[in-house]
Protein backbone atom coordinates (compact mmCIF):
# COMPACT_ATOMS: atom_id res chain seq x y z
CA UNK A 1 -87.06 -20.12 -66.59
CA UNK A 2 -89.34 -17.08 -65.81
CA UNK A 3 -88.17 -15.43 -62.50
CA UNK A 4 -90.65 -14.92 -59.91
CA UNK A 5 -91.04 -12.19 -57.97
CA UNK A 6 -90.49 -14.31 -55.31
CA UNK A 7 -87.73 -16.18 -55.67
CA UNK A 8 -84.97 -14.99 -53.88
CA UNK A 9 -82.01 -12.55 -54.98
CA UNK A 10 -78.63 -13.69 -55.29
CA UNK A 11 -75.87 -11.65 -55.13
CA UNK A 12 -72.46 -12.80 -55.86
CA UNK A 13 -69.36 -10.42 -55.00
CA UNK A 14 -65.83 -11.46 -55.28
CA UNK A 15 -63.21 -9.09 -54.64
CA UNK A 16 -59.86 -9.72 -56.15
CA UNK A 17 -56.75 -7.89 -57.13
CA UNK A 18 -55.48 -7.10 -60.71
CA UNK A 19 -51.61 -8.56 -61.29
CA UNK A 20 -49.69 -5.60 -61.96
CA UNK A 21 -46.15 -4.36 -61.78
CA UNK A 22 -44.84 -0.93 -61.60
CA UNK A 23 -41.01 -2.02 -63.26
CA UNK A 24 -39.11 1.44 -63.11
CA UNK A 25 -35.12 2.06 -63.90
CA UNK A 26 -33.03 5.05 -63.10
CA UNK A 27 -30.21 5.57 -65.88
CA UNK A 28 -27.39 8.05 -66.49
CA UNK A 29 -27.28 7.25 -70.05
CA UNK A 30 -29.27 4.32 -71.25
CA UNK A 31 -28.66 5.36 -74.83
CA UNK A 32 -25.12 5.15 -75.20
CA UNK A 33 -24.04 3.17 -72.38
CA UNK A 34 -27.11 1.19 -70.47
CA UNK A 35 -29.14 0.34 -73.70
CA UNK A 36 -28.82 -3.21 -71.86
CA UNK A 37 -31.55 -1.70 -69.40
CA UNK A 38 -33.97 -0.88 -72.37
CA UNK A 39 -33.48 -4.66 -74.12
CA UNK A 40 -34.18 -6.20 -70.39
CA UNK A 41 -37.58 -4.86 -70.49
CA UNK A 42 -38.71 -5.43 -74.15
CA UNK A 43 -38.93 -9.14 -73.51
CA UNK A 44 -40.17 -11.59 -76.40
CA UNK A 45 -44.03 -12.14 -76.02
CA UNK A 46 -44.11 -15.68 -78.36
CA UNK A 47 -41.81 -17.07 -80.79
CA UNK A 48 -40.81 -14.08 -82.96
CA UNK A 49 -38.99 -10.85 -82.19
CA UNK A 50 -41.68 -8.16 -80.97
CA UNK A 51 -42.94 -5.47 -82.94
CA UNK A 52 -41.67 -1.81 -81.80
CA UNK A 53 -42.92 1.53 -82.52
CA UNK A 54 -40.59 4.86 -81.02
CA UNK A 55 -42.60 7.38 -80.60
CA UNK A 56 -40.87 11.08 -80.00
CA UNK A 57 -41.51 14.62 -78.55
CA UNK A 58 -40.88 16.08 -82.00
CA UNK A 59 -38.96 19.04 -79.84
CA UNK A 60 -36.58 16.57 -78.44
CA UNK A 61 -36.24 14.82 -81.72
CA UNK A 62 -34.80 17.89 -83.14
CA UNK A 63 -32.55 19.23 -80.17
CA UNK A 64 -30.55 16.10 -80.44
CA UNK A 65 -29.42 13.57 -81.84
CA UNK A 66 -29.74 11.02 -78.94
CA UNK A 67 -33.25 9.78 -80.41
CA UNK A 68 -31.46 8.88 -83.95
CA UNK A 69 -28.67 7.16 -82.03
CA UNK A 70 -31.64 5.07 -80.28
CA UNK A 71 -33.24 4.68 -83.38
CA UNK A 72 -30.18 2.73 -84.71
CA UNK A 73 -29.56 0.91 -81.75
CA UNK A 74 -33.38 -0.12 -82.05
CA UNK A 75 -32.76 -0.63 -85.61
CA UNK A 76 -29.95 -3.00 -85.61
CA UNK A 77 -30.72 -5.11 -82.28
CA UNK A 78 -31.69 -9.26 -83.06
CA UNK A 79 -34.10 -9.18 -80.25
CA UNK A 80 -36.86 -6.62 -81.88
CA UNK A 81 -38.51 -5.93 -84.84
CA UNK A 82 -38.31 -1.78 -85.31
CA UNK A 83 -41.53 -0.44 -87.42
CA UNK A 84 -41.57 2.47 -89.43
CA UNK A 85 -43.85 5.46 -89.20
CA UNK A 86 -45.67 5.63 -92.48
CA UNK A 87 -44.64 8.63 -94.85
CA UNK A 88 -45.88 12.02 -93.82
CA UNK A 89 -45.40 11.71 -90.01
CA UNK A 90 -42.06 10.48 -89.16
CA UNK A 91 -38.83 11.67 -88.42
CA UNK A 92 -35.91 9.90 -88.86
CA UNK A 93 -37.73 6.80 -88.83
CA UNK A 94 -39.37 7.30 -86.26
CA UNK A 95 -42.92 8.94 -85.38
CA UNK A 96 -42.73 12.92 -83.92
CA UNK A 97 -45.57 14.75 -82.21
CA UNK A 98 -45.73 17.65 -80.99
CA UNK A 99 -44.97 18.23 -76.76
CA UNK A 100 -46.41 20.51 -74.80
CA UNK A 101 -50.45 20.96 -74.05
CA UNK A 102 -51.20 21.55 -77.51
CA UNK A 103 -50.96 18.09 -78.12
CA UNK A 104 -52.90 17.05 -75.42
CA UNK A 105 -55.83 19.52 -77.00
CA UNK A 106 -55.78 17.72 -80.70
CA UNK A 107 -57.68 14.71 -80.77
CA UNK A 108 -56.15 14.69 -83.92
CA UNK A 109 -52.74 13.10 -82.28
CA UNK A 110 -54.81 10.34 -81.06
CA UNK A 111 -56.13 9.12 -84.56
CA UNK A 112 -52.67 9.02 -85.69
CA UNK A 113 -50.94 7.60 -82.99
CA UNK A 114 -54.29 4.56 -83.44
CA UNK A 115 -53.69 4.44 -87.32
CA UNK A 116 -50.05 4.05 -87.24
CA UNK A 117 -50.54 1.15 -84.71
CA UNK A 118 -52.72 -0.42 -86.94
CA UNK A 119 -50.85 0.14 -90.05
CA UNK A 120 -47.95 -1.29 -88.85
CA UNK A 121 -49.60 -4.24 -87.17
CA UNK A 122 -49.20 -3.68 -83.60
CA UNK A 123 -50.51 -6.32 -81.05
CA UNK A 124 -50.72 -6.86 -77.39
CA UNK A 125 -47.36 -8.34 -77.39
CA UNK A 126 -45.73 -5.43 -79.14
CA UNK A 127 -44.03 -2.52 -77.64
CA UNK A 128 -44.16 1.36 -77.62
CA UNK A 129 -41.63 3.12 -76.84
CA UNK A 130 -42.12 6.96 -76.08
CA UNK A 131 -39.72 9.38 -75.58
CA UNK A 132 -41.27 13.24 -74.02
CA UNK A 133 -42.39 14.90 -71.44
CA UNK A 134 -45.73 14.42 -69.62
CA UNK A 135 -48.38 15.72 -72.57
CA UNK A 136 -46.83 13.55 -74.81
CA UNK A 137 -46.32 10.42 -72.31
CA UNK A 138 -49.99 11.08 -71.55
CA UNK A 139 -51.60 10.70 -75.51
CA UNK A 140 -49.06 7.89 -76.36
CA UNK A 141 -50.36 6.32 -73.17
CA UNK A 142 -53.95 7.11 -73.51
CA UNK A 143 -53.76 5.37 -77.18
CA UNK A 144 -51.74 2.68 -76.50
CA UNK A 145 -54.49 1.63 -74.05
CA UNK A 146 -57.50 1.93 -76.08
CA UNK A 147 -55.52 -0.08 -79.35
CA UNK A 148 -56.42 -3.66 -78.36
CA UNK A 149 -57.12 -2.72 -75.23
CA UNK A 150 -53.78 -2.61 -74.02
CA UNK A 151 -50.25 -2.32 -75.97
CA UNK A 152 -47.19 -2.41 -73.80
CA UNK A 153 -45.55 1.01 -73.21
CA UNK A 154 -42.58 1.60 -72.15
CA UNK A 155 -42.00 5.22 -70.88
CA UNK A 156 -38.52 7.19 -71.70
CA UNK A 157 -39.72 10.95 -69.69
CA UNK A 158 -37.52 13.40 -70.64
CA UNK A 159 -38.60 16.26 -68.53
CA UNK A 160 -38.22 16.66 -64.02
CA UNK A 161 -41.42 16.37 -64.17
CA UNK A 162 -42.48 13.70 -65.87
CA UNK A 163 -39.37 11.74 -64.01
CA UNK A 164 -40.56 13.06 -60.54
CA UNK A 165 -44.03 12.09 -60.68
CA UNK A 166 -46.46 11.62 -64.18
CA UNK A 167 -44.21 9.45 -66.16
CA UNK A 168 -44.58 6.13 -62.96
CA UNK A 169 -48.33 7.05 -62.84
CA UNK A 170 -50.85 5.05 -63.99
CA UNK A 171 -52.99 7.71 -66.02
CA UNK A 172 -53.15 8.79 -69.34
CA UNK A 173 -55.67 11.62 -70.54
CA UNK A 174 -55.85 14.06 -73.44
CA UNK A 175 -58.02 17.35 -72.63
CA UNK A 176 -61.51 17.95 -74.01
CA UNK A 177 -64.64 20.68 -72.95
CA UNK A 178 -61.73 23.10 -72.04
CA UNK A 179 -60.65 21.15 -69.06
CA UNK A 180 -57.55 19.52 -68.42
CA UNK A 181 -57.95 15.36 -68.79
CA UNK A 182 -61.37 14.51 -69.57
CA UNK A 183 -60.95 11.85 -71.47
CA UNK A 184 -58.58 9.15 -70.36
CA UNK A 185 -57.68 5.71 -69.30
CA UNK A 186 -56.01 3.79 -66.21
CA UNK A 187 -53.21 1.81 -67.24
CA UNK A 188 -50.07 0.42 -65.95
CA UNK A 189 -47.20 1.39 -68.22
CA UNK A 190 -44.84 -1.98 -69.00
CA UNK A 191 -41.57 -0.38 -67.92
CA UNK A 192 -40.24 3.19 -66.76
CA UNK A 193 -36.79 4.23 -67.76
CA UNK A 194 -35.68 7.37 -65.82
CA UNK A 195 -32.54 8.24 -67.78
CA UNK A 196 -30.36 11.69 -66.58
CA UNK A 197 -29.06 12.25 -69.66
CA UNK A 198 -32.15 12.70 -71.32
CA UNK A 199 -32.70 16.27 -69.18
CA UNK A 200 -29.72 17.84 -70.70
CA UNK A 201 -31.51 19.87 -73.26
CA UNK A 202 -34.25 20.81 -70.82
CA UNK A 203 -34.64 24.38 -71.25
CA UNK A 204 -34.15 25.86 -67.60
CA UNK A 205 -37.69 27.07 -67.31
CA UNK A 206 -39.15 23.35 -67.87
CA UNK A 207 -36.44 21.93 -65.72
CA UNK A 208 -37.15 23.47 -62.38
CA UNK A 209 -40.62 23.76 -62.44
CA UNK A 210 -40.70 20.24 -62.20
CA UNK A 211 -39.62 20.23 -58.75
CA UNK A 212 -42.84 21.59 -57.32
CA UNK A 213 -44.11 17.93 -57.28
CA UNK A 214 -41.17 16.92 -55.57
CA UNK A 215 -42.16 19.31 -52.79
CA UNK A 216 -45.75 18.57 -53.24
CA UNK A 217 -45.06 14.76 -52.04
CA UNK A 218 -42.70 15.65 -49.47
CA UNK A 219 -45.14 17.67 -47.90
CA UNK A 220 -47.38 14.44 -47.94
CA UNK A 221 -44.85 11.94 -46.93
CA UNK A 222 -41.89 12.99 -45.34
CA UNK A 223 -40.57 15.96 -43.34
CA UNK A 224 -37.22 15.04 -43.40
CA UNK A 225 -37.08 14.77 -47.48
CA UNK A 226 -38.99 18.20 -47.44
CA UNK A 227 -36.39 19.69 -45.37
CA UNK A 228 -33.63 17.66 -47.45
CA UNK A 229 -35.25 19.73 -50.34
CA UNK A 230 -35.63 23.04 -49.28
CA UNK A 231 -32.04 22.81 -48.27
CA UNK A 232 -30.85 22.17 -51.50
CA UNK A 233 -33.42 24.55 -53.54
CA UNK A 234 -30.69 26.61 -54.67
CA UNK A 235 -28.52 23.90 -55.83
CA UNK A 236 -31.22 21.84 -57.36
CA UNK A 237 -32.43 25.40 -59.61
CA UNK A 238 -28.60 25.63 -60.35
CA UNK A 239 -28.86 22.10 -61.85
CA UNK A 240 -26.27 20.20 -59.51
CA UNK A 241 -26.87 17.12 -61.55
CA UNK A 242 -25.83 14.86 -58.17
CA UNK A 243 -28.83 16.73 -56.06
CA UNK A 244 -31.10 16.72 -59.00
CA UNK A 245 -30.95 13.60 -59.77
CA UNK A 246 -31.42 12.31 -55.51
CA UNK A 247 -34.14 14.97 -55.56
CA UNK A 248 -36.08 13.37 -58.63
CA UNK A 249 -35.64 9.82 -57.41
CA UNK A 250 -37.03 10.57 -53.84
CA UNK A 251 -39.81 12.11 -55.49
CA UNK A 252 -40.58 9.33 -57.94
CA UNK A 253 -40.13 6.80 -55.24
CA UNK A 254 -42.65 8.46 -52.95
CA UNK A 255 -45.00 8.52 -55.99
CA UNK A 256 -44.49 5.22 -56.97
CA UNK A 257 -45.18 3.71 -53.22
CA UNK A 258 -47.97 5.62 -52.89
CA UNK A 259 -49.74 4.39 -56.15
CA UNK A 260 -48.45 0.44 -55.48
CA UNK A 261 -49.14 1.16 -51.50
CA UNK A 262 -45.99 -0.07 -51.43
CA UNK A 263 -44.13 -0.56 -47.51
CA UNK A 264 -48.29 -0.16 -45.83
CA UNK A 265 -50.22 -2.50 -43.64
CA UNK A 266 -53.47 -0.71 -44.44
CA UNK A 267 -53.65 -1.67 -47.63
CA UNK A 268 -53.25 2.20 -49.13
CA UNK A 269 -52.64 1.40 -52.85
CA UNK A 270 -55.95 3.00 -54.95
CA UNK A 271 -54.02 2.97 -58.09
CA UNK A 272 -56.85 4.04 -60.36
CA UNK A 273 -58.59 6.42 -57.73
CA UNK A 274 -61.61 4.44 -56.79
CA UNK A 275 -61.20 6.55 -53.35
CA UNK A 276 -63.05 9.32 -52.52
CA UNK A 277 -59.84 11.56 -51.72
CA UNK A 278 -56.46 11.86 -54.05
CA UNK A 279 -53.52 13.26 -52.19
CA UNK A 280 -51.39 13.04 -54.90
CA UNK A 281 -53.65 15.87 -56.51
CA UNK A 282 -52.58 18.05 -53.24
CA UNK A 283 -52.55 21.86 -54.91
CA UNK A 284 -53.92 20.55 -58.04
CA UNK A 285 -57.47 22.06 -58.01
CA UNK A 286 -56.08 24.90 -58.43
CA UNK A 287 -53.16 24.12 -60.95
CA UNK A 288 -55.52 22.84 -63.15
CA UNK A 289 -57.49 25.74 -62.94
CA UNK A 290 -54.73 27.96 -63.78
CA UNK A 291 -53.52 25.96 -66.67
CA UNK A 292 -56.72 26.57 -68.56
CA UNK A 293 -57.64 29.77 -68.17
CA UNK A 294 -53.94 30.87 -69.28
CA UNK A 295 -54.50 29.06 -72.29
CA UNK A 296 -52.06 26.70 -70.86
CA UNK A 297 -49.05 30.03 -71.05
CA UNK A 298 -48.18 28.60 -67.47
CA UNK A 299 -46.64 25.53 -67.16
CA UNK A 300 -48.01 22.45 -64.85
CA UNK A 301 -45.21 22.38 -62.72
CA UNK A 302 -45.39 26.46 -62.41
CA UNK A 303 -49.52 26.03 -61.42
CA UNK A 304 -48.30 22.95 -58.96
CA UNK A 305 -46.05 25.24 -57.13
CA UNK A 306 -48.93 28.47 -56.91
CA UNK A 307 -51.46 25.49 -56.08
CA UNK A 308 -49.27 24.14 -53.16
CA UNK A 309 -48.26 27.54 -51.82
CA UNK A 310 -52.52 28.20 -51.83
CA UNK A 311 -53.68 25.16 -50.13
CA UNK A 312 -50.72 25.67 -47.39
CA UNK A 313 -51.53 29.49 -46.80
CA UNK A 314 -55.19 27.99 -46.88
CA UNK A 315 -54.02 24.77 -44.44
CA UNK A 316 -52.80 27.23 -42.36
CA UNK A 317 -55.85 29.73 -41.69
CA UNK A 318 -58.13 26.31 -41.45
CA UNK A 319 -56.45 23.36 -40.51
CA UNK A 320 -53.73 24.17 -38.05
CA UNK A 321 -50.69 23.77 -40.45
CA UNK A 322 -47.45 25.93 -38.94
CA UNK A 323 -47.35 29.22 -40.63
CA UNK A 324 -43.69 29.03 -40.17
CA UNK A 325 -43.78 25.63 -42.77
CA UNK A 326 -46.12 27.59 -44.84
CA UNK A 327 -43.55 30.77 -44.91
CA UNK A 328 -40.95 27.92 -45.80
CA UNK A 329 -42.70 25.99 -48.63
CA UNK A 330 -42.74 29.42 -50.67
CA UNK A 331 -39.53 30.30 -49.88
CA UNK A 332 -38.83 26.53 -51.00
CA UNK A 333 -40.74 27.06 -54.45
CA UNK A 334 -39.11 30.74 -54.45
CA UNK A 335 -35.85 29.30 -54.37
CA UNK A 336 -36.42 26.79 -57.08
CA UNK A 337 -37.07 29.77 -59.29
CA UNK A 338 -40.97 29.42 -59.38
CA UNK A 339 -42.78 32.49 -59.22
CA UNK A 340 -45.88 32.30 -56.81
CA UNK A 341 -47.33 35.09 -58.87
CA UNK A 342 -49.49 35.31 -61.95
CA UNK A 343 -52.13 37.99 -63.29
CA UNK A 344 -54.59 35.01 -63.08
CA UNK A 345 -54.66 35.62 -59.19
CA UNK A 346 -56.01 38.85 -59.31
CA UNK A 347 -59.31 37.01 -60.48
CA UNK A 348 -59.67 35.02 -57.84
CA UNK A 349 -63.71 33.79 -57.62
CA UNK A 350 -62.89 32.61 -61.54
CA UNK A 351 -60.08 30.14 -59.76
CA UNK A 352 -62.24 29.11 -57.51
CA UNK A 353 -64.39 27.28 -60.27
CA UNK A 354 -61.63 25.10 -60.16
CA UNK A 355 -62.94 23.36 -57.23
CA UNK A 356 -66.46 22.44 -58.80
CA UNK A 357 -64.33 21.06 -62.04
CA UNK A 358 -62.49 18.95 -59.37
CA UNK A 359 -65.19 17.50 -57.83
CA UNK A 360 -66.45 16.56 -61.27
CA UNK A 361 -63.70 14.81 -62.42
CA UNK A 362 -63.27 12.70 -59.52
CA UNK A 363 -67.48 12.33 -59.00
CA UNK A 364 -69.06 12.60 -55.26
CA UNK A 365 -68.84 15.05 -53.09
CA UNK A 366 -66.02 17.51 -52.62
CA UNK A 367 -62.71 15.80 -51.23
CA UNK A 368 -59.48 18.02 -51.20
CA UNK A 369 -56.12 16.62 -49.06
CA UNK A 370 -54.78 19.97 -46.73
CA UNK A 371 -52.05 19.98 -44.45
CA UNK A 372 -52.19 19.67 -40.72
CA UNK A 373 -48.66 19.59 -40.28
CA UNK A 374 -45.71 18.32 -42.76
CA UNK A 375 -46.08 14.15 -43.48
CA UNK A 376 -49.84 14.80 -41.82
CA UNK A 377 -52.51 15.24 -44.42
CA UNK A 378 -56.62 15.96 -43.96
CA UNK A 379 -58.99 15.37 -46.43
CA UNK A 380 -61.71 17.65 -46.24
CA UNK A 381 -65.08 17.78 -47.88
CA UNK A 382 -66.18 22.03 -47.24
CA UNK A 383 -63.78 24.55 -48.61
CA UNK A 384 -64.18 28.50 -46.72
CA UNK A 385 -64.29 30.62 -49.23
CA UNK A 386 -63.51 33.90 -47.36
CA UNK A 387 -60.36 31.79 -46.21
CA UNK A 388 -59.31 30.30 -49.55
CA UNK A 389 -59.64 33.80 -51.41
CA UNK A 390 -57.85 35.47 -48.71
CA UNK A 391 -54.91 32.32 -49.13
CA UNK A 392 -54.83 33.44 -52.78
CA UNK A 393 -54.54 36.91 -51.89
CA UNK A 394 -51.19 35.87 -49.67
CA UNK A 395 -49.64 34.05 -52.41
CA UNK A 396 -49.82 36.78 -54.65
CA UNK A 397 -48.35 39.35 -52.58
CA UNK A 398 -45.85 37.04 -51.35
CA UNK A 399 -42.59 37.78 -54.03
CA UNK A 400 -43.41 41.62 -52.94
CA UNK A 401 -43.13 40.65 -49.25
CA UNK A 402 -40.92 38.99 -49.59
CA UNK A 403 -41.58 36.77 -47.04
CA UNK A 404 -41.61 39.53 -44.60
CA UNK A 405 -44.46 39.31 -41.56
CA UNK A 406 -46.49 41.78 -43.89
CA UNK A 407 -47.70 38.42 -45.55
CA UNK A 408 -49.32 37.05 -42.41
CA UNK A 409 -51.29 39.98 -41.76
């Protein structure tokens, strides 16, 4: 039947919610002594073991022999079916890639990680199980939800920051155009296992740094955990493995509440950022930023800590925030052993560009979450720029203050 100009329009909408479960475990040692945790989530999808792929930051691969010991355990366990990486690209039975950004800049990664899944047969019901820190999390991630639309992942982070904050997160992106994430996917991962002993080869650098997201959500959420944490700042840089470990789980917790909108009446949860503001991404447009033009040289967690310390120097000029929190969030960072300083801040209108990228990425107009006091976010839609460059010009000088007054003025 022809329709008629007119007949009348009919519109049908029907909201609903997608069933989804963010399953995370925190572990001391889930290799050697809590594997029972790992076979719990790998749970038979129809009348045959599953398939399983381990994936591996090829670093961590080599800088221990915990992965091999998995391997076996994998290997030899009734309940799974353990596929090997065809010749050329595994390890130890098991398929490496490279961590870091550079992976996250080779689509290259991606076409291996798809061919391998294919090769060895993988289906919806089958499991991935990746082992790294956040780049890596983020391709395996990004191709395990494109293959069939959706293989089930279960996450092993072996960096703070991945177990503070990207490794429960729903996102997985590789970089493309120069910019960080371009090309990516929402997905919930099947299971999280947060496991301590996985850090212990964390070079010190990588280990603190991810601790600015730990702050970062604090800052958002809670005074008392910020103050919790910039109390134990020394400790937690020292690697007290009792406050590191309380200091990553508050973290991920906030995270994870935030994304499920977990313990809110208001219904809060925008998992896959269908919101105009993303306080999660508080200090980000500039971390992002930052990461790029240093060729990725800094680290995210050491751009998350700069970012933070900008946009509460900038919180405070605009927004009200209490220079004496802003004084103690970089003394916080400071005392984590991230440096608030980097060449890249002498250049400050080229940071600034960040902000157009991040409008971009999340479409509309301009929404960035500041800081009226600690637990009390704004989101705000006009950025000053004779305020932001002069927040930038704080943070740099603020190592060589010191923290002294001279910063303020």
């Amino acid at each position: 039947m022809t329709l008629k100009l007119a007949d009348p329009v009919v519109a049908v909408d029907i909201d609903f919610q997608i069933p989804a479960r963010q399953c995370v475990r925190f572990t001391r040692d889930v290799v050697d002594q809590q594997i029972d945790v790992l076979w719990d989530v790998l749970r038979p999808g129809g009348d045959r073991p599953p398939r399983v792929m381990l994936v591996a930051d090829a670093a961590v691969a080599c800088s221990s022999d915990r992965l091999n010991r998995l391997r076996l355990q994998l290997d030899a366990h009734d309940g799974v079916t353990l596929v090997l990486p065809s010749d050329g690209e595994s390890t130890d039975g098991m398929l490496t890639i490279p961590g870091g950004e550079a992976v996250k800049n080779d689509r290259r990664w991606v076409e291996v990680l798809l061919n391998q899944i294919h090769d060895n047969h993988l289906d919806r019901r089958s499991y991935i199980v990746v082992v790294g820190g956040g780049a890596v999390l983020d391709v395996v991630g990004y191709a395990a939800a494109i293959a069939h639309r959706g293989i089930r992942l279960v996450r092993l982070p072996t960096t703070t920051l991945a177990q503070a904050d990207s490794g429960v997160g729903v996102k997985n992106a590789i970089n493309h155009f120069g910019k960080k994430n371009w090309i990516g996917t929402f997905a919930v991962p099947w299971a999280v296992i947060n496991d301590a002993a996985l850090l212990n080869t964390l070079p010190d650098r990588e280990f603190r740094s991810g601790f600015s997201e730990a702050i970062k959500v604090s800052l958002l959420k809670s005074r008392d955990d910020f103050d919790w944490l910039s109390d134990h700042a020394s400790r937690i840089a020292a690697r007290d493995d009792h406050v590191s470990a309380e200091a990553m789980r508050r973290s991920c917790i906030w995270h994870l509440r935030h994304i499920t909108g977990e313990g809110s009446d208001r219904g809060d949860a925008d998992p896959f950022e269908t919101r105009e503001a993303r306080p999660l991404d508080f200090g980000h447009w500039s971390a992002h930023r930052l990461e790029s033009l240093s060729d990725y040289q800094i680290q995210h967690g050491e751009a998350v800590g700069i970012g933070v310390a900008i946009d509460c120097v900038y919180s405070h000029l605009c927004h009200g925030f209490p220079w004496s929190a802003a004084e103690r969030v970089c003394m916080s960072l400071s005392a984590l052993g991230l440096s608030l300083d980097h060449e890249l801040l002498g250049q400050p209108e080229r940071l600034l560009e960040g902000l157009e990228e991040f409008r971009q990425h999340l479409g509309g107009r301009l929404t960035v979450t500041m800081l009226r006091d600690i637990g009390d976010p704004v989101d705000v839609h006009h950025i000053d720029r004779a305020a932001m460059l002069e927040s930038i010009r704080r943070v740099r000088g603020w190592e060589e203050s010191a923290g002294s007054s001279t910063l303020r003025a």
